[in-house]
Protein backbone atom coordinates (compact mmCIF):
# COMPACT_ATOMS: atom_id res chain seq x y z
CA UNK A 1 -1.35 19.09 1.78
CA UNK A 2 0.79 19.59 5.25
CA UNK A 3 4.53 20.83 4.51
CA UNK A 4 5.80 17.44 5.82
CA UNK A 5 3.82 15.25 3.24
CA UNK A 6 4.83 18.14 0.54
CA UNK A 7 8.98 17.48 1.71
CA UNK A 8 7.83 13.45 1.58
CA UNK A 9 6.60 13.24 -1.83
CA UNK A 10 9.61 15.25 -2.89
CA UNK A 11 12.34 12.49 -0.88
CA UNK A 12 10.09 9.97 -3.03
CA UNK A 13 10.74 12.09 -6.10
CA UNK A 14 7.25 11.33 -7.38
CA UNK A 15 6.69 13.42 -10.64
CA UNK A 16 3.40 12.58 -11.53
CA UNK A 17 3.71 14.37 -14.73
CA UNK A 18 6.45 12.28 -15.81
CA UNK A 19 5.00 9.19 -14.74
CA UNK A 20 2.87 9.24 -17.92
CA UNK A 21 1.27 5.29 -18.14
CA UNK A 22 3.82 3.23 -17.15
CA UNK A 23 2.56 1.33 -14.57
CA UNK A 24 5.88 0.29 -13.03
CA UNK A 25 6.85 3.90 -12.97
CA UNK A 26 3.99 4.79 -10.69
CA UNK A 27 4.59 1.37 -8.15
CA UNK A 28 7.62 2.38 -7.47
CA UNK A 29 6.78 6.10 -7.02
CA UNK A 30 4.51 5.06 -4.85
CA UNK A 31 6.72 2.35 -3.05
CA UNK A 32 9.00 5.11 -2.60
CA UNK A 33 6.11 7.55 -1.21
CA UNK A 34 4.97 4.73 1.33
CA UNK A 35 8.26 3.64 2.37
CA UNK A 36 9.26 7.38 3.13
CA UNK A 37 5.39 8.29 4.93
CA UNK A 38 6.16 4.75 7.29
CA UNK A 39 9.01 5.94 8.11
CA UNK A 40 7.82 9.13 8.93
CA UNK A 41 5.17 7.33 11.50
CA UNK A 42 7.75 5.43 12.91
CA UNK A 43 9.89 8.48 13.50
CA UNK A 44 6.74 10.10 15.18
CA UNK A 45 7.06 7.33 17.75
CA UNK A 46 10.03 7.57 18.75
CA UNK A 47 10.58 8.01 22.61
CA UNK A 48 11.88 11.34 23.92
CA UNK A 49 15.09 10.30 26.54
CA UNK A 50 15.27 14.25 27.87
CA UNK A 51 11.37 14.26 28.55
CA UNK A 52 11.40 14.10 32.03
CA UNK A 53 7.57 13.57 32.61
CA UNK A 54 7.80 9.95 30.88
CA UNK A 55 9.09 6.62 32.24
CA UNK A 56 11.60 6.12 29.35
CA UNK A 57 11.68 2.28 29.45
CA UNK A 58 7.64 2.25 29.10
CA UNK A 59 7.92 4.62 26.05
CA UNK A 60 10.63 2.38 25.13
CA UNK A 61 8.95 -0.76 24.84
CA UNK A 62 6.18 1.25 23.00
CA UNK A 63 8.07 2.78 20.29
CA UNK A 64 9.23 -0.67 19.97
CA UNK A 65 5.94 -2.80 19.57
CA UNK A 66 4.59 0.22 17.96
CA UNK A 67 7.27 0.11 15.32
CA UNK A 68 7.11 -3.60 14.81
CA UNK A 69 3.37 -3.94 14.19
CA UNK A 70 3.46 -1.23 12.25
CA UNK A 71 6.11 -3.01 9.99
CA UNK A 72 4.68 -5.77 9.94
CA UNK A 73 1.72 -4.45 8.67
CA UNK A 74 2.82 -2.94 6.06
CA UNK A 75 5.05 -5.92 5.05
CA UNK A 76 8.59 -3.95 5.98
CA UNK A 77 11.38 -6.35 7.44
């Protein structure tokens, strides 16, 4: 596992040893986990304003119909 996904599971504080078998204990550790990777993707997108090799209102428009069907398909909004 990537440092990034290591520093994600921690923001979800998923403690899979603590989790015993509580099943409600693991969906939301692992709401928390996909909430915080999503975001992570959508963060990713984002456009880069200072890049000056990009046309910033195409990479606009991107990030933003990236973002929403992305959202959407994961059921966020």
């Amino acid at each position: 596992m990537n440092e990034r996904l290591r520093q994600i599971v921690k923001q979800s504080r998923i403690d899979v040893y603590g989790l015993g078998t509580d099943n409600a204990k693991w969906e939301a550790a692992l709401d928390r986990f996909g909430q915080a990777l999503i975001q992570e993707c959508l963060l990713s997108l984002e456009p880069d304003p200072m890049a000056p090799e990009i046309d910033y209102d195409v990479e606009q428009k991107f990030y933003q119909r990236s973002a929403r069907k992305i959202k959407q398909h994961f059921g966020i909004e």
